[in-house]
N, C-alpha and C. Protein backbone atom coordinates (compact mmCIF):
# COMPACT_ATOMS: atom_id res chain seq x y z
N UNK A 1 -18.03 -6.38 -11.86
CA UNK A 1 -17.38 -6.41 -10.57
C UNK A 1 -16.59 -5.13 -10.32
N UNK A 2 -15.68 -5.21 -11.29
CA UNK A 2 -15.20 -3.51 -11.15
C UNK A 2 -14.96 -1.90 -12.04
N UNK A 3 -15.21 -1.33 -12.20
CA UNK A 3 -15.56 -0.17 -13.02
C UNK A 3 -14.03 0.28 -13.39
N UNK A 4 -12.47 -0.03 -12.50
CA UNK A 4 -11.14 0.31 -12.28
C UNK A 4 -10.90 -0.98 -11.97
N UNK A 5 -9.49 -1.40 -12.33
CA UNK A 5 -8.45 -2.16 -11.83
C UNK A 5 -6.97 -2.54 -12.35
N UNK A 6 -6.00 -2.79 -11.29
CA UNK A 6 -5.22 -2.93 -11.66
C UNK A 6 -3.94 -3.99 -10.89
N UNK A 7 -4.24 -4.76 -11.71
CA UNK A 7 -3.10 -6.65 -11.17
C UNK A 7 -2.12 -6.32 -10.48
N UNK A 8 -1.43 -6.47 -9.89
CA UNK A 8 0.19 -6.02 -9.51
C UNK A 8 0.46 -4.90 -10.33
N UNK A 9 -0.13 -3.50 -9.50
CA UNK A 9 0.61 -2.33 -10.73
C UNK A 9 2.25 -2.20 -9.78
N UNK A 10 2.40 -1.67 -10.39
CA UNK A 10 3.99 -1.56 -10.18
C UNK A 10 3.95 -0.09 -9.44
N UNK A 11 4.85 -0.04 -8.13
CA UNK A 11 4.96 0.26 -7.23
C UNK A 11 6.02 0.86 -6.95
N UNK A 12 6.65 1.64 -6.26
CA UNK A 12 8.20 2.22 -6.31
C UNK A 12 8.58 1.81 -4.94
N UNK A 13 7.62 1.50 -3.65
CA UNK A 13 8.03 1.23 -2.79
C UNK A 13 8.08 -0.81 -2.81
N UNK A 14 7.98 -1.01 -3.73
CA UNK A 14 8.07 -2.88 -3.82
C UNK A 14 9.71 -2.79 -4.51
N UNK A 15 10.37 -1.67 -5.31
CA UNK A 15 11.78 -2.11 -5.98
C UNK A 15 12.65 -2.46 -4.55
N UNK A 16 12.61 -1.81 -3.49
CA UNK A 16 13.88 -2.66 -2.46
C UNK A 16 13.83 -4.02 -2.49
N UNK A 17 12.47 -4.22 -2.01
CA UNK A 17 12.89 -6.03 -1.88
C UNK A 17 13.05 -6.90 -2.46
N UNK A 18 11.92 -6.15 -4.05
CA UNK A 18 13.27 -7.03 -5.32
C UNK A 18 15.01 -6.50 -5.31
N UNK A 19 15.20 -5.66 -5.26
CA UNK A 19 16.35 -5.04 -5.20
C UNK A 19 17.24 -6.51 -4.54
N UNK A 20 16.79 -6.69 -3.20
CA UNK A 20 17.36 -7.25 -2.56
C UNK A 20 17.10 -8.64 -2.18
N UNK A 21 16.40 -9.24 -3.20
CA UNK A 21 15.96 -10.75 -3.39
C UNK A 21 14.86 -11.11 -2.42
N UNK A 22 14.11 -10.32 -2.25
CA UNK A 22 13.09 -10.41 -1.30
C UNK A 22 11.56 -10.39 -1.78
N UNK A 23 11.09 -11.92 -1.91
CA UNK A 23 10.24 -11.46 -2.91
C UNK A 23 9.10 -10.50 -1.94
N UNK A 24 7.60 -9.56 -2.46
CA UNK A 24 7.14 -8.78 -1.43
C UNK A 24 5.90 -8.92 -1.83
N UNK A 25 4.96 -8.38 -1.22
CA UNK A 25 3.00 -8.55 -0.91
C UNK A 25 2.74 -8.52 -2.18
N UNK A 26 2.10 -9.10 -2.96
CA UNK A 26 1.64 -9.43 -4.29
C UNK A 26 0.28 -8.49 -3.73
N UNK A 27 -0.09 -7.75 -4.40
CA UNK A 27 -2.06 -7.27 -4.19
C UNK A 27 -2.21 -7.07 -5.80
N UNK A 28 -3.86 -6.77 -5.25
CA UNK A 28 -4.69 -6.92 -6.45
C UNK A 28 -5.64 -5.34 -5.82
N UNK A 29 -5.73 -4.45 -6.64
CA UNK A 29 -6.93 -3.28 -6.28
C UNK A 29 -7.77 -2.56 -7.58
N UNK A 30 -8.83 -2.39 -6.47
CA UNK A 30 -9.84 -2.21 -7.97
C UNK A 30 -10.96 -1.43 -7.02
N UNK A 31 -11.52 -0.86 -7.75
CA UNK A 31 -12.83 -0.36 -7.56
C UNK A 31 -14.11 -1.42 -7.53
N UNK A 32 -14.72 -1.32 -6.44
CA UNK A 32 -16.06 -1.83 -6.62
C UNK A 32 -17.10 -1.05 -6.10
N UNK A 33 -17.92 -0.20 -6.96
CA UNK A 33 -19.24 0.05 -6.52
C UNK A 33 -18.38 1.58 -6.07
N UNK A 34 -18.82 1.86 -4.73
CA UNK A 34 -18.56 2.93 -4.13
C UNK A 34 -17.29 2.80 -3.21
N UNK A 35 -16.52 1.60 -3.53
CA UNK A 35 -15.41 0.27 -2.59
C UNK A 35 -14.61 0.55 -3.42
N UNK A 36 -13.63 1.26 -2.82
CA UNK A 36 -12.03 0.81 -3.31
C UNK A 36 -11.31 -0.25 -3.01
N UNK A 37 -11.19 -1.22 -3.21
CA UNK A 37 -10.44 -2.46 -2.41
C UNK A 37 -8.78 -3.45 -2.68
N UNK A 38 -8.59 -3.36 -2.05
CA UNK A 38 -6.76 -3.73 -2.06
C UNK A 38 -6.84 -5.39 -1.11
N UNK A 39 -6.82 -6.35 -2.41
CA UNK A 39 -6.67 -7.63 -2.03
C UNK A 39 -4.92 -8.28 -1.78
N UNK A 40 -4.34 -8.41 -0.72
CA UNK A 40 -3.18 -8.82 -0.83
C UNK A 40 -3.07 -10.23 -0.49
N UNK A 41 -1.77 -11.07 -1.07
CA UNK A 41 -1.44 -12.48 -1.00
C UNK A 41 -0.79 -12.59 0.26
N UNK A 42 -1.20 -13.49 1.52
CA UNK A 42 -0.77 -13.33 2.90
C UNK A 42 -0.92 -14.71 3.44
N UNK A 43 -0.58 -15.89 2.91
CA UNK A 43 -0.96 -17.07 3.15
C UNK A 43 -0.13 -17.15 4.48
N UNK A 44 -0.28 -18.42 5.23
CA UNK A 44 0.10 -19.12 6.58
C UNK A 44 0.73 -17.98 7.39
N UNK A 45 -0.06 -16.80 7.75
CA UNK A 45 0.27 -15.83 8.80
C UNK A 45 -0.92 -16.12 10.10
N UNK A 46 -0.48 -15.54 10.91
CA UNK A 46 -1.45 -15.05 11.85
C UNK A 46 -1.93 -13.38 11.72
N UNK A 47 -3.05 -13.22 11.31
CA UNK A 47 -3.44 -11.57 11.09
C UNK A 47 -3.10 -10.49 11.93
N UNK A 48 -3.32 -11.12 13.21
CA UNK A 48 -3.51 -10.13 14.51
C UNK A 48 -1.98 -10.51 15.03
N UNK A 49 -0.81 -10.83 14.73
CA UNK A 49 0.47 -11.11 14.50
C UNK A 49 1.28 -10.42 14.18
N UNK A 50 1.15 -11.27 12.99
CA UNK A 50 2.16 -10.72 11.67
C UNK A 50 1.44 -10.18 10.79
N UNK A 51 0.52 -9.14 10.64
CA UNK A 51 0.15 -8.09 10.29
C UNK A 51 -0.15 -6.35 10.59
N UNK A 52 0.10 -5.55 9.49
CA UNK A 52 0.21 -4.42 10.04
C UNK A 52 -0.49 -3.51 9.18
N UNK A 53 -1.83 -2.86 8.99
CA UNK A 53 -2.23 -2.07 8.37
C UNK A 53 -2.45 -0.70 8.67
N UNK A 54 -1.61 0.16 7.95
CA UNK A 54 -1.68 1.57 8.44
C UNK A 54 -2.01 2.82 6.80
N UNK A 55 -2.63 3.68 7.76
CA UNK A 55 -2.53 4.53 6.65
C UNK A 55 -1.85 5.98 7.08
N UNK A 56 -1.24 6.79 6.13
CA UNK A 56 -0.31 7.55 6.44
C UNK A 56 -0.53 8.65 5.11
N UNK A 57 -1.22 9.48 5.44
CA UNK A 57 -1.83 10.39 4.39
C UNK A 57 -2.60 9.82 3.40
N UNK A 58 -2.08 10.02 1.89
CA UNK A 58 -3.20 9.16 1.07
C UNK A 58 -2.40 7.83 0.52
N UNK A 59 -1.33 7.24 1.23
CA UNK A 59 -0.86 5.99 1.39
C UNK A 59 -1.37 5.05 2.22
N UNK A 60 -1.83 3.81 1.75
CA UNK A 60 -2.31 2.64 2.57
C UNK A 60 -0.72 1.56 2.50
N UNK A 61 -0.26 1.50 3.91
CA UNK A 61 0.66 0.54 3.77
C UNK A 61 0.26 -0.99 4.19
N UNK A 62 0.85 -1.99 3.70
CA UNK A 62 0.78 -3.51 4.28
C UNK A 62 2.12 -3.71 4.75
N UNK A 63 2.15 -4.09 6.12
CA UNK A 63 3.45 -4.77 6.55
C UNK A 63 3.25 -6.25 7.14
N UNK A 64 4.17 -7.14 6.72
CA UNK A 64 3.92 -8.66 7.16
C UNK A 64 5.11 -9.06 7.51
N UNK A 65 5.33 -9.66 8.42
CA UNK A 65 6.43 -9.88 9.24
C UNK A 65 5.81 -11.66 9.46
N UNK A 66 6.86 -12.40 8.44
CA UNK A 66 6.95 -14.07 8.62
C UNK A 66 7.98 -14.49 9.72
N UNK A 67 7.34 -15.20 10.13
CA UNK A 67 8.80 -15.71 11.31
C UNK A 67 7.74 -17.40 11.17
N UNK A 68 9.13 -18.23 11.24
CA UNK A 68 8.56 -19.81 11.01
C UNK A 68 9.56 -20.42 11.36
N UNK A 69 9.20 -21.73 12.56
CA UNK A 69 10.47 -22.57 13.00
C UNK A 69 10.01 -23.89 12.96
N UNK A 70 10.81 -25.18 12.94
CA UNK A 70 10.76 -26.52 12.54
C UNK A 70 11.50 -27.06 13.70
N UNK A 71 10.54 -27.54 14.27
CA UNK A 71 12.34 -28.26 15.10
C UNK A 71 11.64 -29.54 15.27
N UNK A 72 12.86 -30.98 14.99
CA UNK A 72 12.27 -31.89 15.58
C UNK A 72 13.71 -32.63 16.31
N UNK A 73 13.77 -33.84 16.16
CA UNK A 73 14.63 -34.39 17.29
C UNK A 73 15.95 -34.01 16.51
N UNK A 74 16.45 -34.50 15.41
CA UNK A 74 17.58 -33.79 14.78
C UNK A 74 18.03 -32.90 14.24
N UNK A 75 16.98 -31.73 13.99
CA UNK A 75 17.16 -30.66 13.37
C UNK A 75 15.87 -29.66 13.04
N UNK A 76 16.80 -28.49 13.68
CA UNK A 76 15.86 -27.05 13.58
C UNK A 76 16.06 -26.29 12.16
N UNK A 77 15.02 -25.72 12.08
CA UNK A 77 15.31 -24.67 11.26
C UNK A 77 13.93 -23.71 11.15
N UNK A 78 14.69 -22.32 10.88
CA UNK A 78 13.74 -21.01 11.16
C UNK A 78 13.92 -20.31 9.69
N UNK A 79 12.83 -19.17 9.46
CA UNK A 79 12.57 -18.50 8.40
C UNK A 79 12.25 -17.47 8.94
N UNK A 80 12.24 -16.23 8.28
CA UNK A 80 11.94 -14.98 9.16
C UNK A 80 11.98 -14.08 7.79
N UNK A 81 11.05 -12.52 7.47
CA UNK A 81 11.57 -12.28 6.58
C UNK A 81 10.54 -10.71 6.96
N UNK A 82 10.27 -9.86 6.91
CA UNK A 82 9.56 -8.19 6.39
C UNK A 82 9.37 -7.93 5.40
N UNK A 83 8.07 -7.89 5.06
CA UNK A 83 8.01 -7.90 3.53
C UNK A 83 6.99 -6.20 3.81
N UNK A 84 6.62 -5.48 2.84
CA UNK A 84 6.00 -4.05 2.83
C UNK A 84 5.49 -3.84 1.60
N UNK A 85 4.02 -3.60 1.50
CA UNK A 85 3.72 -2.97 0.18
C UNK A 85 2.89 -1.61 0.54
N UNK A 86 3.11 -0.62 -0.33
CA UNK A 86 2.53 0.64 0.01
C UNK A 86 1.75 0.86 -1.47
N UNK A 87 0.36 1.21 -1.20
CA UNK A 87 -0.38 2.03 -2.25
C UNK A 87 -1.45 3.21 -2.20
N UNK A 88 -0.88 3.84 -3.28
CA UNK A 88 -1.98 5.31 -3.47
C UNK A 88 -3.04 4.98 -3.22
N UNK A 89 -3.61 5.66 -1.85
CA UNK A 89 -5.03 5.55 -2.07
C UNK A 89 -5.78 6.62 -3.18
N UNK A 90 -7.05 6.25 -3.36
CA UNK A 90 -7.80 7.13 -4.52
C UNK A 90 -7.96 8.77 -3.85
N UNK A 91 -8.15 9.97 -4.41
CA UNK A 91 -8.11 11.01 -3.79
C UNK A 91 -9.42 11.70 -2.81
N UNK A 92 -10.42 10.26 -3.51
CA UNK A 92 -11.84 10.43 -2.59
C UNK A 92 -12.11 9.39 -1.24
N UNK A 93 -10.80 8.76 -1.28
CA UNK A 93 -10.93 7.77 -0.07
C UNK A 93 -11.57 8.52 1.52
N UNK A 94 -12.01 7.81 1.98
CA UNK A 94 -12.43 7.88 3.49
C UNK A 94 -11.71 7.13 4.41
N UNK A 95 -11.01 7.89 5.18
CA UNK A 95 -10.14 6.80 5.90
C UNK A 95 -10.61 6.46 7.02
N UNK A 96 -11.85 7.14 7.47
CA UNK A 96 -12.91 6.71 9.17
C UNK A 96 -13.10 5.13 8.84
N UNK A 97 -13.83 4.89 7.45
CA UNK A 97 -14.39 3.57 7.36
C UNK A 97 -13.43 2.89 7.07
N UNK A 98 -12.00 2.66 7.04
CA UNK A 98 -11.20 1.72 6.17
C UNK A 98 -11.84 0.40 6.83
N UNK A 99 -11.44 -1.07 6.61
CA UNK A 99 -11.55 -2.39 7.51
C UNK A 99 -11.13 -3.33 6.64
N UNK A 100 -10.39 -4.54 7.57
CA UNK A 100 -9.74 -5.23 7.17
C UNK A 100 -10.00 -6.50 7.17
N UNK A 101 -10.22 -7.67 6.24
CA UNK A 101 -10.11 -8.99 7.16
C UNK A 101 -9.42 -9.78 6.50
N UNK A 102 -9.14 -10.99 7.20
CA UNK A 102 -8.21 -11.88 6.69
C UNK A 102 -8.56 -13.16 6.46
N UNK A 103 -8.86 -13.54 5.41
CA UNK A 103 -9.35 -14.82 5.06
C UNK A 103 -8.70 -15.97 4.16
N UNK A 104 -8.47 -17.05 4.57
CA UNK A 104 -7.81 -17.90 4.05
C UNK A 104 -7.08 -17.86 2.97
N UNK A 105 -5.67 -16.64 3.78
CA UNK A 105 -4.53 -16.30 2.73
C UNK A 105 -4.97 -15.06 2.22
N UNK A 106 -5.65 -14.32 2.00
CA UNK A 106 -6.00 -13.39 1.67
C UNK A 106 -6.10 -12.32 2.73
N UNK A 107 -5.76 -10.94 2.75
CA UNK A 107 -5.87 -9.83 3.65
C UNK A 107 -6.72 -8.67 2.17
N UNK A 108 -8.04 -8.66 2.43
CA UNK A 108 -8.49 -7.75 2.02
C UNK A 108 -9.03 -6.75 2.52
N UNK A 109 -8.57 -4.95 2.29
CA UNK A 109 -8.96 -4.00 2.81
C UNK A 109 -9.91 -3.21 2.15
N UNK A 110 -10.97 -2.51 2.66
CA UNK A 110 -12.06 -1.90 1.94
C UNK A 110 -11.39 -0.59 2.40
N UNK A 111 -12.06 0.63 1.31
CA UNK A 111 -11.69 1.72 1.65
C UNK A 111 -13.33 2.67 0.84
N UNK A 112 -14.03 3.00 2.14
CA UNK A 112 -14.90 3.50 1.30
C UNK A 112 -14.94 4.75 0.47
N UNK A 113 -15.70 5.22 -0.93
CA UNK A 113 -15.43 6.34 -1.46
C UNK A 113 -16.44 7.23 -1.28
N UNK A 114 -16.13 8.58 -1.09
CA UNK A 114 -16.83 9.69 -1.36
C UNK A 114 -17.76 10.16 -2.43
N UNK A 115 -18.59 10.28 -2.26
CA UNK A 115 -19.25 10.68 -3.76
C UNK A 115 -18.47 11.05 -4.59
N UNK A 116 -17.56 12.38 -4.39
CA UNK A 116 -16.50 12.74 -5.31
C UNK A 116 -15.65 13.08 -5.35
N UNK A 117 -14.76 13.23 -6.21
CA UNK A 117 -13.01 13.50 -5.83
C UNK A 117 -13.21 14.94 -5.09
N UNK A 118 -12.52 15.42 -4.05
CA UNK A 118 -12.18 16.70 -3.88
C UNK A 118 -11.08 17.45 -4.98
N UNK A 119 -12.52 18.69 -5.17
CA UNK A 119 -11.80 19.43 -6.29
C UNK A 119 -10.47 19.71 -6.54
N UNK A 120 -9.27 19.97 -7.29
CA UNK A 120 -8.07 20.72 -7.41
C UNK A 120 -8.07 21.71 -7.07
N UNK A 121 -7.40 23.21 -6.86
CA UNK A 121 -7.65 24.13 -7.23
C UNK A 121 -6.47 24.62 -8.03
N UNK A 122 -6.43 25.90 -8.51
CA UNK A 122 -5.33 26.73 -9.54
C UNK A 122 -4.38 27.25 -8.37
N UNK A 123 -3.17 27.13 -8.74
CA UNK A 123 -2.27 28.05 -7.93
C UNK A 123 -1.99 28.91 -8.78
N UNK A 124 -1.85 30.46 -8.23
CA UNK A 124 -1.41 31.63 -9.38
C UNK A 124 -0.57 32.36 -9.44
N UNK A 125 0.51 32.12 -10.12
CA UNK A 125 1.77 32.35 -10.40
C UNK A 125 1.96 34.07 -10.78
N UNK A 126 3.15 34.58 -9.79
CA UNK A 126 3.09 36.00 -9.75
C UNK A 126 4.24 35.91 -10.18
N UNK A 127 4.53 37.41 -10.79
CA UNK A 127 6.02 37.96 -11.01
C UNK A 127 6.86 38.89 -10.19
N UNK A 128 7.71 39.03 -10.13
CA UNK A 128 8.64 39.74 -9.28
C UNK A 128 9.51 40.62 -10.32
N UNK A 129 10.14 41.39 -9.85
CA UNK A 129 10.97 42.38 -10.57
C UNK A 129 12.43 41.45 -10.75
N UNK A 130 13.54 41.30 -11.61
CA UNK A 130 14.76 40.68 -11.48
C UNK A 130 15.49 41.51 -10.50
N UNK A 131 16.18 41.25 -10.13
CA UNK A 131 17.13 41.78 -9.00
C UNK A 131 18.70 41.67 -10.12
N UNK A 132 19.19 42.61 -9.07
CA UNK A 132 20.40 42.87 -9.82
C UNK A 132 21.74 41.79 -10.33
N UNK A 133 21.52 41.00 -9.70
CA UNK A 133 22.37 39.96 -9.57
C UNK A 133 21.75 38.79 -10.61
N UNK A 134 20.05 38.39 -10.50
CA UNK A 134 20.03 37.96 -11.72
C UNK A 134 20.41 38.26 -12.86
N UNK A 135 20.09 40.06 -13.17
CA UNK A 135 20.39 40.50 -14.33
C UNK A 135 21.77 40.11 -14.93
N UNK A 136 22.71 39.99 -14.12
CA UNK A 136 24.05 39.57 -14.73
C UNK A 136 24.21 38.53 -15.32
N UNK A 137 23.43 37.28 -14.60
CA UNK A 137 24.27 35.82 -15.25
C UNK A 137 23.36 35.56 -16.18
């Protein structure tokens, strides 16, 4: 099924909302085939709602925005909460094809890959003469 993967990797943009008792988007991403794919936990939402998928360089973000109210003859009550998970996309991602769907609790996004990573290249480090003021300290 997948050639890469990785369970809940740990994230730097998920420490706020633990930070702040908030639990946040549980995903699952892995490689499949020529498919990069980012499965997130999104139960009792509306997709086209309280969902938000964006990408923002080689970051794929999830934003989910819960809002939930109860009311009956003696008593209301509401829930509301922003939850955000952001992940590296791979460096061969295609972001024309990304797509999303949402299926019973599940929001899974495809991200198709490139044949191959785009190369690195060398940056080449020059020298300069010290200046007088370095020379002192």
């Amino acid at each position: 099924m997948s050639t890469t993967s990785r369970l809940f990797p740990l994230d730097l943009m998920q420490w706020p909302n633990t930070l702040f008792g908030m639990q946040g988007v549980r995903v699952e991403e892995y490689t499949d085939g020529t498919t990069y794919v980012v499965r997130a936990e999104t139960p009792g939402l509306d997709p086209e709602k309280d969902v938000k998928v964006s990408v923002y360089g080689n970051r794929l973000q999830i934003r989910v925005e819960r809002t939930e109210e109860r009311v009956d003859k003696a008593h209301s009550e509401f829930h509301y909460g922003t939850f955000a998970r952001s992940v590296q996309l791979p460096g061969n991602a295609a972001e024309e094809g990304i797509t999303a769907t949402y299926v019973a609790g599940i929001l899974e996004i495809r991200v198709p890959l490139a044949s191959a990573v785009p190369p690195g290249r060398e940056i080449p480090v020059t020298t300069k003469p010290a200046t007088a003021a370095a020379k002192q300290k």
